[in-house]
N, C-alpha and C. Protein backbone atom coordinates (compact mmCIF):
# COMPACT_ATOMS: atom_id res chain seq x y z
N UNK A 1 -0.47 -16.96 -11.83
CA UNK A 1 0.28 -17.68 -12.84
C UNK A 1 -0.70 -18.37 -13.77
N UNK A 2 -0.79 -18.25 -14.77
CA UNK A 2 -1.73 -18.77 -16.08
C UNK A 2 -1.00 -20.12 -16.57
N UNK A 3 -2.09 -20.81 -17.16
CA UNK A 3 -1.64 -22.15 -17.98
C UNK A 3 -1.21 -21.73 -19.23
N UNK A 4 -0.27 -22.57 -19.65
CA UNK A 4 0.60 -22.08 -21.27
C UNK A 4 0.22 -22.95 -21.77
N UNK A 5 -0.34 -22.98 -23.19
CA UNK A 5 -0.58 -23.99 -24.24
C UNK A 5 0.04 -25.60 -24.07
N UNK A 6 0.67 -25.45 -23.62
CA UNK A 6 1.26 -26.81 -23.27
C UNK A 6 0.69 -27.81 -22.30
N UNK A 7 0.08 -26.87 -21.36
CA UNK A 7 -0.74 -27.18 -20.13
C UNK A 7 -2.29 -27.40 -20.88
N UNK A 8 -2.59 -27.03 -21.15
CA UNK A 8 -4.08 -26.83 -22.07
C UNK A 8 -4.08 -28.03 -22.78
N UNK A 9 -3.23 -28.74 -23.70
CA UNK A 9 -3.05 -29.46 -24.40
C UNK A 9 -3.44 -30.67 -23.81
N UNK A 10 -2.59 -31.04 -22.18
CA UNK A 10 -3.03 -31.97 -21.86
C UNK A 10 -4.06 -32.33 -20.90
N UNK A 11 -5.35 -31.26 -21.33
CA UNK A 11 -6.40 -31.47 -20.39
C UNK A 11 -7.14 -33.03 -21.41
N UNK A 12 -8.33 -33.23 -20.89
CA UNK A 12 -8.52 -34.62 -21.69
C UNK A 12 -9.76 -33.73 -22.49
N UNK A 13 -9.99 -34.15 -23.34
CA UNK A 13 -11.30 -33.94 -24.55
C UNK A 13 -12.25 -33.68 -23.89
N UNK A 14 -12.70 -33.92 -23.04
CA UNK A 14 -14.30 -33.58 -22.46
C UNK A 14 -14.11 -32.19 -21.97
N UNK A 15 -13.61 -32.43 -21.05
CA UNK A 15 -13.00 -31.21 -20.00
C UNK A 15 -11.56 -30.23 -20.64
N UNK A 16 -12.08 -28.79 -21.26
CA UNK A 16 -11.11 -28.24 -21.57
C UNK A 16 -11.07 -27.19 -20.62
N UNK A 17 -11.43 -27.41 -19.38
CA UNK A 17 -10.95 -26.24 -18.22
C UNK A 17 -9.81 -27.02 -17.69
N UNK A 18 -9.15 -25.46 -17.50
CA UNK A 18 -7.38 -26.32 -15.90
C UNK A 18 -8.16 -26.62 -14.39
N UNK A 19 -9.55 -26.50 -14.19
CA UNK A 19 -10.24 -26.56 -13.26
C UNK A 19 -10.59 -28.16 -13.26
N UNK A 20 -9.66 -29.01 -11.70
CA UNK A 20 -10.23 -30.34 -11.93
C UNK A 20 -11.56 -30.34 -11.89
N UNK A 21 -12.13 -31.78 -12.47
CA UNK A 21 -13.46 -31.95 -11.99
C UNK A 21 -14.12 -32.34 -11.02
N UNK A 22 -15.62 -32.08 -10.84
CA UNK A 22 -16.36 -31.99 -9.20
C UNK A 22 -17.12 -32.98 -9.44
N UNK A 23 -17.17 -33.90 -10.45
CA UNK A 23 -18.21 -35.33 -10.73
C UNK A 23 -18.28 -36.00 -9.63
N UNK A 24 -16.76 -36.24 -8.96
CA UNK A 24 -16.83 -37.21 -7.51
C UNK A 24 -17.19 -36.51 -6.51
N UNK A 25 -17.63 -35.51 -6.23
CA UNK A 25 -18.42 -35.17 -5.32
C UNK A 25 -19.71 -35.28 -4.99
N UNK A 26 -20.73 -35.58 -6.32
CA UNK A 26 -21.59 -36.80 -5.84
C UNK A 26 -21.61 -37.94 -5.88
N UNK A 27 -21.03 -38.45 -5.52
CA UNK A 27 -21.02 -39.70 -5.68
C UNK A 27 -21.97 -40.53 -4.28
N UNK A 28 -21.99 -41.47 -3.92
CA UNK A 28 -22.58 -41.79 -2.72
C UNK A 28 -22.21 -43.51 -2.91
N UNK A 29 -21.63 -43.56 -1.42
CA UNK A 29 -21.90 -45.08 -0.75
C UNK A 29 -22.96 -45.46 -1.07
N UNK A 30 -23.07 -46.99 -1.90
CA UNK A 30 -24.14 -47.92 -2.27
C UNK A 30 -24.14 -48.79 -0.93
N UNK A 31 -23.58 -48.74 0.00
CA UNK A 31 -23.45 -49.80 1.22
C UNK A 31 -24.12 -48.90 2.60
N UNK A 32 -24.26 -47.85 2.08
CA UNK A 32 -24.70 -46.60 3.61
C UNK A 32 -25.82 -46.12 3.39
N UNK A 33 -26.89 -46.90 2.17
CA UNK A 33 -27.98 -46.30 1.93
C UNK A 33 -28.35 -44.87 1.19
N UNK A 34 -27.23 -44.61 0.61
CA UNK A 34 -27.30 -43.10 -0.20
C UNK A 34 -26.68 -41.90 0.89
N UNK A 35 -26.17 -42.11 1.56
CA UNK A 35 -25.39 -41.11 2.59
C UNK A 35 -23.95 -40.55 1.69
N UNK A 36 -24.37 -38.98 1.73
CA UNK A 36 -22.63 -38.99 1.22
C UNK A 36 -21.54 -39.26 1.84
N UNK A 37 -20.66 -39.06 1.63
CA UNK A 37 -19.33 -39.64 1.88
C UNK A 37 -18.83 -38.74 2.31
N UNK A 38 -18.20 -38.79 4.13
CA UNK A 38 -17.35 -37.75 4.44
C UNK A 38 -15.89 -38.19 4.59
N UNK A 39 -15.28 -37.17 4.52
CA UNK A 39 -13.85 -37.31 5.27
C UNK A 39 -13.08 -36.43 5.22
N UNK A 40 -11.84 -36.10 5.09
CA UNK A 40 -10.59 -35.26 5.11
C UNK A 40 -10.95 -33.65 5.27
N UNK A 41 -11.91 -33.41 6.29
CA UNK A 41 -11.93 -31.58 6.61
C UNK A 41 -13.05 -32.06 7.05
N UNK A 42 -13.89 -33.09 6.83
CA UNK A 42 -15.68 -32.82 7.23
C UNK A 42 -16.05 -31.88 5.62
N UNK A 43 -15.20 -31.86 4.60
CA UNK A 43 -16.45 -31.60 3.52
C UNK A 43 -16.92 -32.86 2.84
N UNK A 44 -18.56 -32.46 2.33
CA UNK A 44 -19.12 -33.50 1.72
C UNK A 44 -18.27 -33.61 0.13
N UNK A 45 -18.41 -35.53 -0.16
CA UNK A 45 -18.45 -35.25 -1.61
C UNK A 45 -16.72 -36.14 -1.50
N UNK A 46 -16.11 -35.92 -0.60
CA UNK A 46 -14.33 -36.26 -0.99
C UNK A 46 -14.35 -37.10 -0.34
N UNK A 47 -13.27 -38.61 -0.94
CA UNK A 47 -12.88 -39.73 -0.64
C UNK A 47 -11.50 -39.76 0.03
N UNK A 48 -10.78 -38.85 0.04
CA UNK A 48 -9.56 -38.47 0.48
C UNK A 48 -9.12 -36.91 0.29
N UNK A 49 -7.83 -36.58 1.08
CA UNK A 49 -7.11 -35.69 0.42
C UNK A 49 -7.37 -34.99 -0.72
N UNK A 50 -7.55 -33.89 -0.64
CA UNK A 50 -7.32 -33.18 -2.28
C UNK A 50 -6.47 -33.45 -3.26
N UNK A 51 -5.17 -33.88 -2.50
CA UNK A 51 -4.17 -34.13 -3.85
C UNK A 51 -4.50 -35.07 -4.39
N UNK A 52 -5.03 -35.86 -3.68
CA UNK A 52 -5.47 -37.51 -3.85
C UNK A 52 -6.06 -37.28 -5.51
N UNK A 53 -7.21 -36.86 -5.14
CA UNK A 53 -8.10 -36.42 -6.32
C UNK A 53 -7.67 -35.59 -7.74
N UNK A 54 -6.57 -34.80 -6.86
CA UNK A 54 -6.42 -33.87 -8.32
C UNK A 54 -5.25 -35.10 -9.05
N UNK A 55 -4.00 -35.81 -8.60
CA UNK A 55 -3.73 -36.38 -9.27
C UNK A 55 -3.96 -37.98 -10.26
N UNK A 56 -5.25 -38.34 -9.65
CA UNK A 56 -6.05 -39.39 -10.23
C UNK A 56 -6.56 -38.23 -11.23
N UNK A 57 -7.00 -37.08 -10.99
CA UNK A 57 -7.43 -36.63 -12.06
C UNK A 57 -6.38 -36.21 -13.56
N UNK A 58 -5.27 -36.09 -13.05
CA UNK A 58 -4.32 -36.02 -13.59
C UNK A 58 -3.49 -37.40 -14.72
N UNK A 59 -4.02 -37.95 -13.84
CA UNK A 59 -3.87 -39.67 -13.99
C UNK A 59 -4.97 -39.85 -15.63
N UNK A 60 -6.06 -39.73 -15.40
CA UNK A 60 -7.18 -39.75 -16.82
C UNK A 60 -6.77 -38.75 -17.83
N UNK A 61 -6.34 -37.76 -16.99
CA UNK A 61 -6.09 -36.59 -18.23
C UNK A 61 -5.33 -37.32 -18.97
N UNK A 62 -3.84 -37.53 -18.37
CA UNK A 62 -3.08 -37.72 -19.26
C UNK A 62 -3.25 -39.33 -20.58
N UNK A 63 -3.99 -40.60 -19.11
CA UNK A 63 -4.74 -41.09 -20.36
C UNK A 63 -5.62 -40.85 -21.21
N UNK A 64 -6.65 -40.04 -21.02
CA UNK A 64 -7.34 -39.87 -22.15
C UNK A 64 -6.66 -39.24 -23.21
N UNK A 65 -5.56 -38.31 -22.64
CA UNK A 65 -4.45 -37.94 -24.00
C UNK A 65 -3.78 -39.22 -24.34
N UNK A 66 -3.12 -40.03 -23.82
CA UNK A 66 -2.30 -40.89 -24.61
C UNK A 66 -3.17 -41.71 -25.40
N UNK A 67 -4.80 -41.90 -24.93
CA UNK A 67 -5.60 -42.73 -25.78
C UNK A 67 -6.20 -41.87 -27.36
N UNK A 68 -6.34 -40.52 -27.07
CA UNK A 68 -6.39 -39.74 -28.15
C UNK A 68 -5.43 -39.90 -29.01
N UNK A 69 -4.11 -39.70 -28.80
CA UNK A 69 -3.24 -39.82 -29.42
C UNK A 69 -2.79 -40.84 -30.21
N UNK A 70 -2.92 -42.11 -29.11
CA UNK A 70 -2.89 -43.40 -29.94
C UNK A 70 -4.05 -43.35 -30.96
N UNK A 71 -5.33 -43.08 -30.94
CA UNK A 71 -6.42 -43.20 -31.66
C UNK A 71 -5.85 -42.50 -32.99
N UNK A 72 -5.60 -41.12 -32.87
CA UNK A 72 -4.94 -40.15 -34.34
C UNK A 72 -3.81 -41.12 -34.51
N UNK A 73 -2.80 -41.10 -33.87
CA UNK A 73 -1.44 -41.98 -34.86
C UNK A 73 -2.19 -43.50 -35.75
N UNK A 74 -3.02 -43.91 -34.94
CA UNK A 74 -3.67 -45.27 -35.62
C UNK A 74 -4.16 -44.72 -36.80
N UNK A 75 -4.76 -43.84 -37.21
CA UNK A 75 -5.69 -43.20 -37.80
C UNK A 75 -5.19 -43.12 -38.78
N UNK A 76 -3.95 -42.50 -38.74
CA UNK A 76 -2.84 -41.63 -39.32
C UNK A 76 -2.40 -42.31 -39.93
N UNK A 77 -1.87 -43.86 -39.39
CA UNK A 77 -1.02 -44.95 -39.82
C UNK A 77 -2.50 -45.98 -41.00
N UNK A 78 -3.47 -45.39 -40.91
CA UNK A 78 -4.21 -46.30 -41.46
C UNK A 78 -4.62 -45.29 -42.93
N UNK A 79 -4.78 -44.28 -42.94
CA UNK A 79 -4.94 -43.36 -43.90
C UNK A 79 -4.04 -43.38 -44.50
N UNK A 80 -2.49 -43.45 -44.36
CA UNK A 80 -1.33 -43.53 -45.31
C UNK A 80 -1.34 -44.96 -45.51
N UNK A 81 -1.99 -46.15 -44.75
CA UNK A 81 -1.55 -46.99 -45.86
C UNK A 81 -2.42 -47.19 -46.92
N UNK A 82 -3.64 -46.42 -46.62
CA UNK A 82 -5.01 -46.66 -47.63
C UNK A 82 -4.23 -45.99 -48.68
N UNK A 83 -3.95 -44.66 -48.50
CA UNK A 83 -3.25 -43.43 -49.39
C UNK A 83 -2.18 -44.41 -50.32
N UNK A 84 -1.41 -45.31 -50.01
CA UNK A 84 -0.35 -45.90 -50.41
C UNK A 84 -0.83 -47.04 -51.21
N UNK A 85 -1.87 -47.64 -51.07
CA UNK A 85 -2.59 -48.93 -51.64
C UNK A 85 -3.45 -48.17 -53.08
N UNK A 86 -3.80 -47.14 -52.25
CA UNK A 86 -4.56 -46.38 -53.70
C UNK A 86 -3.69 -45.59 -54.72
N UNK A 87 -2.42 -45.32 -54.23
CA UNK A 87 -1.29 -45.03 -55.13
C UNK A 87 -0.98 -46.46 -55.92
N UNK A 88 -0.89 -47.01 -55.53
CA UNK A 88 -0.49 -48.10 -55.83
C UNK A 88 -1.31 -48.50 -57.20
N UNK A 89 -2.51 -48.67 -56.91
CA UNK A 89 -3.97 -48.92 -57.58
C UNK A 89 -3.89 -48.05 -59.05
N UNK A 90 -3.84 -46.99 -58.66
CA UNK A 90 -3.89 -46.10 -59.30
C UNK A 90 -2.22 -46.28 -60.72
N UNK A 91 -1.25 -46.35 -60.30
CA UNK A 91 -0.28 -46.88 -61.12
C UNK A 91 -0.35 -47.69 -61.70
N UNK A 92 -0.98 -49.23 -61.27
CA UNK A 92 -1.15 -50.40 -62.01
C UNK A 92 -2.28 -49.71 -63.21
N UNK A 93 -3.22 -49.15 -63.10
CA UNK A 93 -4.71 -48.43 -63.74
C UNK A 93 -3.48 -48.08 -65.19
N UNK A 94 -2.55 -47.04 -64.68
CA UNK A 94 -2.08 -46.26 -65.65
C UNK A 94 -1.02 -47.28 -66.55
N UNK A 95 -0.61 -47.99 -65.72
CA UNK A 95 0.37 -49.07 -66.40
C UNK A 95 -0.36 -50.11 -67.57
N UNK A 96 -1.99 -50.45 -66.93
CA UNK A 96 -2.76 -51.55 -67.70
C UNK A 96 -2.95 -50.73 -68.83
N UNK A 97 -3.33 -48.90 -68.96
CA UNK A 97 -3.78 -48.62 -69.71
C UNK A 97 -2.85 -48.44 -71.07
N UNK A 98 -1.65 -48.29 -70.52
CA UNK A 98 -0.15 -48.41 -71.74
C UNK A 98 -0.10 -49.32 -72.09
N UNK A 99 -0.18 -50.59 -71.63
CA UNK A 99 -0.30 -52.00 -72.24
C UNK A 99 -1.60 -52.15 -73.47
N UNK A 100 -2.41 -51.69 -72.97
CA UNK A 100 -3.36 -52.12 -73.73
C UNK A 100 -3.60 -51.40 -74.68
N UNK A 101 -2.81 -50.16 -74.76
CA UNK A 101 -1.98 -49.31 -76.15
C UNK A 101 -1.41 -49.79 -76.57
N UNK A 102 -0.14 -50.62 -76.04
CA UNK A 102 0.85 -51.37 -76.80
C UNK A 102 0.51 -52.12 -77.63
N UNK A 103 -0.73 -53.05 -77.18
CA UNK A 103 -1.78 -54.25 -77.95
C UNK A 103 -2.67 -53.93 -78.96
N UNK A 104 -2.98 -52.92 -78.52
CA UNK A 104 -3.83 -51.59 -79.92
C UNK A 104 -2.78 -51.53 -80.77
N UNK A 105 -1.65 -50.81 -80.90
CA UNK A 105 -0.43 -50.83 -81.94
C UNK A 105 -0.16 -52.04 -82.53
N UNK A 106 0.07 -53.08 -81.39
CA UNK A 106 0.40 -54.59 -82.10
C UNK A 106 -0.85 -55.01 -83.25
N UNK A 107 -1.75 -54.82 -82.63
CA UNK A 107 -2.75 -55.15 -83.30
C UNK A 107 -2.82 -54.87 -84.61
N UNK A 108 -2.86 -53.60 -84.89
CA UNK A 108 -2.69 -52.86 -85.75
C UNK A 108 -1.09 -53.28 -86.61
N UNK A 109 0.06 -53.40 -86.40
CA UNK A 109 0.76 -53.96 -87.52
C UNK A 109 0.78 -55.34 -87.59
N UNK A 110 -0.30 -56.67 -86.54
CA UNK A 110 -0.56 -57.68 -87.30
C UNK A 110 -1.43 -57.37 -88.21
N UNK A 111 -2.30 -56.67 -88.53
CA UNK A 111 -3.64 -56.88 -89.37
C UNK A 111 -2.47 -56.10 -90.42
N UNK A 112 -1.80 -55.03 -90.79
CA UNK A 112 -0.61 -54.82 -91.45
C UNK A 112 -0.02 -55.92 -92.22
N UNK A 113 0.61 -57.06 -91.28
CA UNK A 113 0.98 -57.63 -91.75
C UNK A 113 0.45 -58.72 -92.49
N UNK A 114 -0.49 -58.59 -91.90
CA UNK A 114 -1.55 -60.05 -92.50
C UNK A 114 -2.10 -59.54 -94.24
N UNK A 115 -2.21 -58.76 -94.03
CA UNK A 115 -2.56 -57.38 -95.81
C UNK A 115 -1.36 -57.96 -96.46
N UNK A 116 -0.03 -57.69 -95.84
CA UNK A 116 1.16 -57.48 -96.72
C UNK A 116 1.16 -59.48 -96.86
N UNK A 117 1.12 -60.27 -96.25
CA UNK A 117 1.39 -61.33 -96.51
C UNK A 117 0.03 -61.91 -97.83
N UNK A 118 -0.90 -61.47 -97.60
CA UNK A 118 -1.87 -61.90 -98.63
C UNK A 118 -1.95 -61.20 -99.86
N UNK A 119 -1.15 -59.90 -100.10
CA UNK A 119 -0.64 -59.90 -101.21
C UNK A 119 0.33 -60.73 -101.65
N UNK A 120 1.54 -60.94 -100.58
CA UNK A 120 2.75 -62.00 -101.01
C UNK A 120 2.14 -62.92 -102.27
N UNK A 121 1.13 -63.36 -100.90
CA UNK A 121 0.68 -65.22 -101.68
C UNK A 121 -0.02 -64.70 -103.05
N UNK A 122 -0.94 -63.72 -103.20
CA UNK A 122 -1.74 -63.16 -104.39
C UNK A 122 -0.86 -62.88 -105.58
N UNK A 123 0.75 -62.78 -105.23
CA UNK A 123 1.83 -62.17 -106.06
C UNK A 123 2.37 -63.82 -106.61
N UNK A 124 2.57 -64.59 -105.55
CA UNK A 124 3.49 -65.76 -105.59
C UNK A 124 2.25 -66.72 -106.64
N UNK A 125 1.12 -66.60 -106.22
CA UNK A 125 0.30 -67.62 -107.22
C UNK A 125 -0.23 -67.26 -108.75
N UNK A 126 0.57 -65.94 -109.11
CA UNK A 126 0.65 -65.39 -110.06
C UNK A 126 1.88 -65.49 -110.68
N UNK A 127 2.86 -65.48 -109.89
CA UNK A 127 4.02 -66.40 -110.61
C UNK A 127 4.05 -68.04 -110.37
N UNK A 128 2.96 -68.39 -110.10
CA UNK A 128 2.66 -70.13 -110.25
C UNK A 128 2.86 -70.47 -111.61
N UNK A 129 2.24 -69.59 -112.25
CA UNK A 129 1.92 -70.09 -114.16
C UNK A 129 3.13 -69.62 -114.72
N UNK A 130 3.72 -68.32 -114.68
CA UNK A 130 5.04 -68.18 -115.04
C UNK A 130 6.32 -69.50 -114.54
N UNK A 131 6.60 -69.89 -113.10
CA UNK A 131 7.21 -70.90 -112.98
C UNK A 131 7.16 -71.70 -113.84
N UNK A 132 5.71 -72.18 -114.12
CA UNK A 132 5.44 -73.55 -114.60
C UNK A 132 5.99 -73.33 -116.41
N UNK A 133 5.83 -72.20 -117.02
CA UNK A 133 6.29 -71.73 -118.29
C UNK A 133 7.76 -71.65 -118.52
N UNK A 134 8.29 -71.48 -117.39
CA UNK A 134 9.47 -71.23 -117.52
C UNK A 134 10.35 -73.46 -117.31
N UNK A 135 9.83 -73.88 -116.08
CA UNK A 135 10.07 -75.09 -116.07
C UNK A 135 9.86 -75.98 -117.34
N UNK A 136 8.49 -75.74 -118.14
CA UNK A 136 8.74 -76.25 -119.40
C UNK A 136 9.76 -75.95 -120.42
N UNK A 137 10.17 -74.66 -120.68
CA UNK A 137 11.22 -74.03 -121.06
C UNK A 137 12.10 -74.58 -120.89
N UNK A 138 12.97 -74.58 -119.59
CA UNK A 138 13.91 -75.57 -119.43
C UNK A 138 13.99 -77.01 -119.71
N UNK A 139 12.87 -77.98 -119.54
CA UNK A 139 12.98 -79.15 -120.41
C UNK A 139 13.38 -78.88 -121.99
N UNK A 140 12.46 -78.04 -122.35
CA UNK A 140 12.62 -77.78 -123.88
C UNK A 140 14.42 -77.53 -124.40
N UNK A 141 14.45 -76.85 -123.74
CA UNK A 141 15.91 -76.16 -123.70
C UNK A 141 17.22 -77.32 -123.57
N UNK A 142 17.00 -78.58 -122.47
CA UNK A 142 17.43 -79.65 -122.04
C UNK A 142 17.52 -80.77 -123.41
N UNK A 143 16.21 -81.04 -123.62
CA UNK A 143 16.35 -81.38 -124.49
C UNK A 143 16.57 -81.63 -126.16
N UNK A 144 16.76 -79.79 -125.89
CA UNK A 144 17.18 -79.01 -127.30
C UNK A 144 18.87 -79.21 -127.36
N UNK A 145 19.26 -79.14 -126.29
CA UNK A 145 20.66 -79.47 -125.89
C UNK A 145 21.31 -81.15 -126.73
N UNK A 146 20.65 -81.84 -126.21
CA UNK A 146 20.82 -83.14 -126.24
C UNK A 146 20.78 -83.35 -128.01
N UNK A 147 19.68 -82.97 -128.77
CA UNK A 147 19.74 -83.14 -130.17
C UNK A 147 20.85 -82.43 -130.23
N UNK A 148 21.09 -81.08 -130.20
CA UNK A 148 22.19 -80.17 -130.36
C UNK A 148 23.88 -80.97 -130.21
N UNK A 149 23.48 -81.74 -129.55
CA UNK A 149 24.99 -82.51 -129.04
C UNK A 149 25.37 -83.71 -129.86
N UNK A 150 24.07 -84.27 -130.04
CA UNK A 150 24.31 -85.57 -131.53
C UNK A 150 24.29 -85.15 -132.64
N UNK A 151 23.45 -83.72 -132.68
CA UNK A 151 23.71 -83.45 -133.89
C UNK A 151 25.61 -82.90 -134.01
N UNK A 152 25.89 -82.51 -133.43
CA UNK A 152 27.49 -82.16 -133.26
C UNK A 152 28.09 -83.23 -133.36
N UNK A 153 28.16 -84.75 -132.88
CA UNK A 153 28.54 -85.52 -133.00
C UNK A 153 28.45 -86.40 -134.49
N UNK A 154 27.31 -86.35 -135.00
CA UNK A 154 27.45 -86.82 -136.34
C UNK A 154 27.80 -85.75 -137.52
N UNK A 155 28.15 -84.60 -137.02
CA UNK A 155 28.70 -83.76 -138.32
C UNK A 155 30.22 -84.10 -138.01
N UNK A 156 30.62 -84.36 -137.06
CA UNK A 156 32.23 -84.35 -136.50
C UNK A 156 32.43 -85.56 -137.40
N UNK A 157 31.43 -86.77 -136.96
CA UNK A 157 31.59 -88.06 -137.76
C UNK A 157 31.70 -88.08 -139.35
N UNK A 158 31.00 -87.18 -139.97
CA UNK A 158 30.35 -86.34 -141.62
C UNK A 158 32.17 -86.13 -142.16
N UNK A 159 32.61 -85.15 -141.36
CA UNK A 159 33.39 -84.41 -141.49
C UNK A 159 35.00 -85.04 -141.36
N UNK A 160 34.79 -86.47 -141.14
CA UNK A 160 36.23 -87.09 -140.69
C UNK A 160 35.77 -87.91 -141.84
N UNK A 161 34.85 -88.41 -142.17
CA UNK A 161 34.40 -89.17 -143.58
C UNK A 161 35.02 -88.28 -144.95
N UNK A 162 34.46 -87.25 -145.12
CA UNK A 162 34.81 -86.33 -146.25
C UNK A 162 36.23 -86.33 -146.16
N UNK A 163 36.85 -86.05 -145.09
CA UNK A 163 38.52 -86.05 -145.28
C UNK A 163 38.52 -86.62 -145.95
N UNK A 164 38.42 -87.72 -145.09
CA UNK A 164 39.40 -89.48 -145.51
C UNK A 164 38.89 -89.58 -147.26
N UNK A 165 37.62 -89.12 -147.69
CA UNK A 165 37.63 -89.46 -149.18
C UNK A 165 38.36 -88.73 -150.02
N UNK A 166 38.19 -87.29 -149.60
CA UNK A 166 39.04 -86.91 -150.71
C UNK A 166 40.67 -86.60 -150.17
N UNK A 167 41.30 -87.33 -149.07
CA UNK A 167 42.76 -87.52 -148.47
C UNK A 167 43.55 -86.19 -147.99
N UNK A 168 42.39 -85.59 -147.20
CA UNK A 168 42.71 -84.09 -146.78
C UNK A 168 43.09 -84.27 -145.64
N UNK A 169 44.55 -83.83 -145.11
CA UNK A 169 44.72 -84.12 -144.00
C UNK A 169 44.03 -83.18 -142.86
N UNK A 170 44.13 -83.80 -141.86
CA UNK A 170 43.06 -83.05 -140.81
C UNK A 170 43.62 -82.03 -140.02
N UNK A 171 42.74 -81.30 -140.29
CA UNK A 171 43.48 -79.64 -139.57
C UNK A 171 42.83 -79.86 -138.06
N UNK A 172 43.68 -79.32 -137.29
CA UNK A 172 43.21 -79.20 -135.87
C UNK A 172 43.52 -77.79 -134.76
């Protein structure tokens, strides 16, 4: 019966054989002076039972997989948030750079406007002297009025005199 990919998967990183490992078979008592270690058959090298061994070995496999695994998901979880921060980065970049188009344009119809307003004033202080021609005008005019009005008044006065001398009655 062969191992299926599934089985393979959870050998641990060092060791990619389905063959447990024979590391604890040298091992040696630090208390017996370097004597190996017997027991369970009289072979050298084993601390117990075989099963003993194969499922402690079983025991690392599967942690060194769950520690692999945790290691990639961490990994994983740390690369998408870098990925997500540099998206991020990267949008604000493109966003500052439209703004600071927008401010280029603005820019551009204040200095527009600043042209169009300094003609205004260049236009308006050129009708300074016209105003002022025309305001004299109107005094003139004011007080062309005013003679205009006595003079009307003493021909009215002229004109009620002449009746009365020669006894013309007054037309109205």
């Amino acid at each position: 019966m062969g191992l299926g990919p599934k089985a393979y998967s959870r050998l641990s990183p060092k060791s990619q054989s389905p063959i447990p490992s024979t590391r604890h078979r040298r091992r040696r008592r630090s208390d017996d002076g370097g004597a190996p270690i017997r027991g369970g058959g009289g072979r050298v090298g084993h601390r117990g039972p075989p099963a003993m061994s194969a499922a402690a070995s079983g025991e690392r496999d599967e942690l060194a997989d769950s520690l692999a695994e945790l290691f990639t998901n961490v990994s994983l979880m740390v690369r998408g948030e870098l990925q997500g921060t540099n998206s991020q980065l990267s949008l604000l970049e493109k966003m500052n750079r439209r703004v600071a188009e927008e401010y280029n344009n603005y820019g551009d119809v204040a200095s527009g406007l600043r042209v169009f307003v300094e003609q205004l004033n260049e236009k308006n202080q050129s009708f300074g002297e016209y105003v002022s021609q025309i305001d004299a005008i109107d005094q003139q005019v004011t007080e062309f009025e005013a003679v205009v009005s006595m003079l009307d008044k003493h021909v009215s006065l002229l004109e009620k005199k002449v009746k009365s001398a020669y006894n013309i009655a007054p037309t109205q």
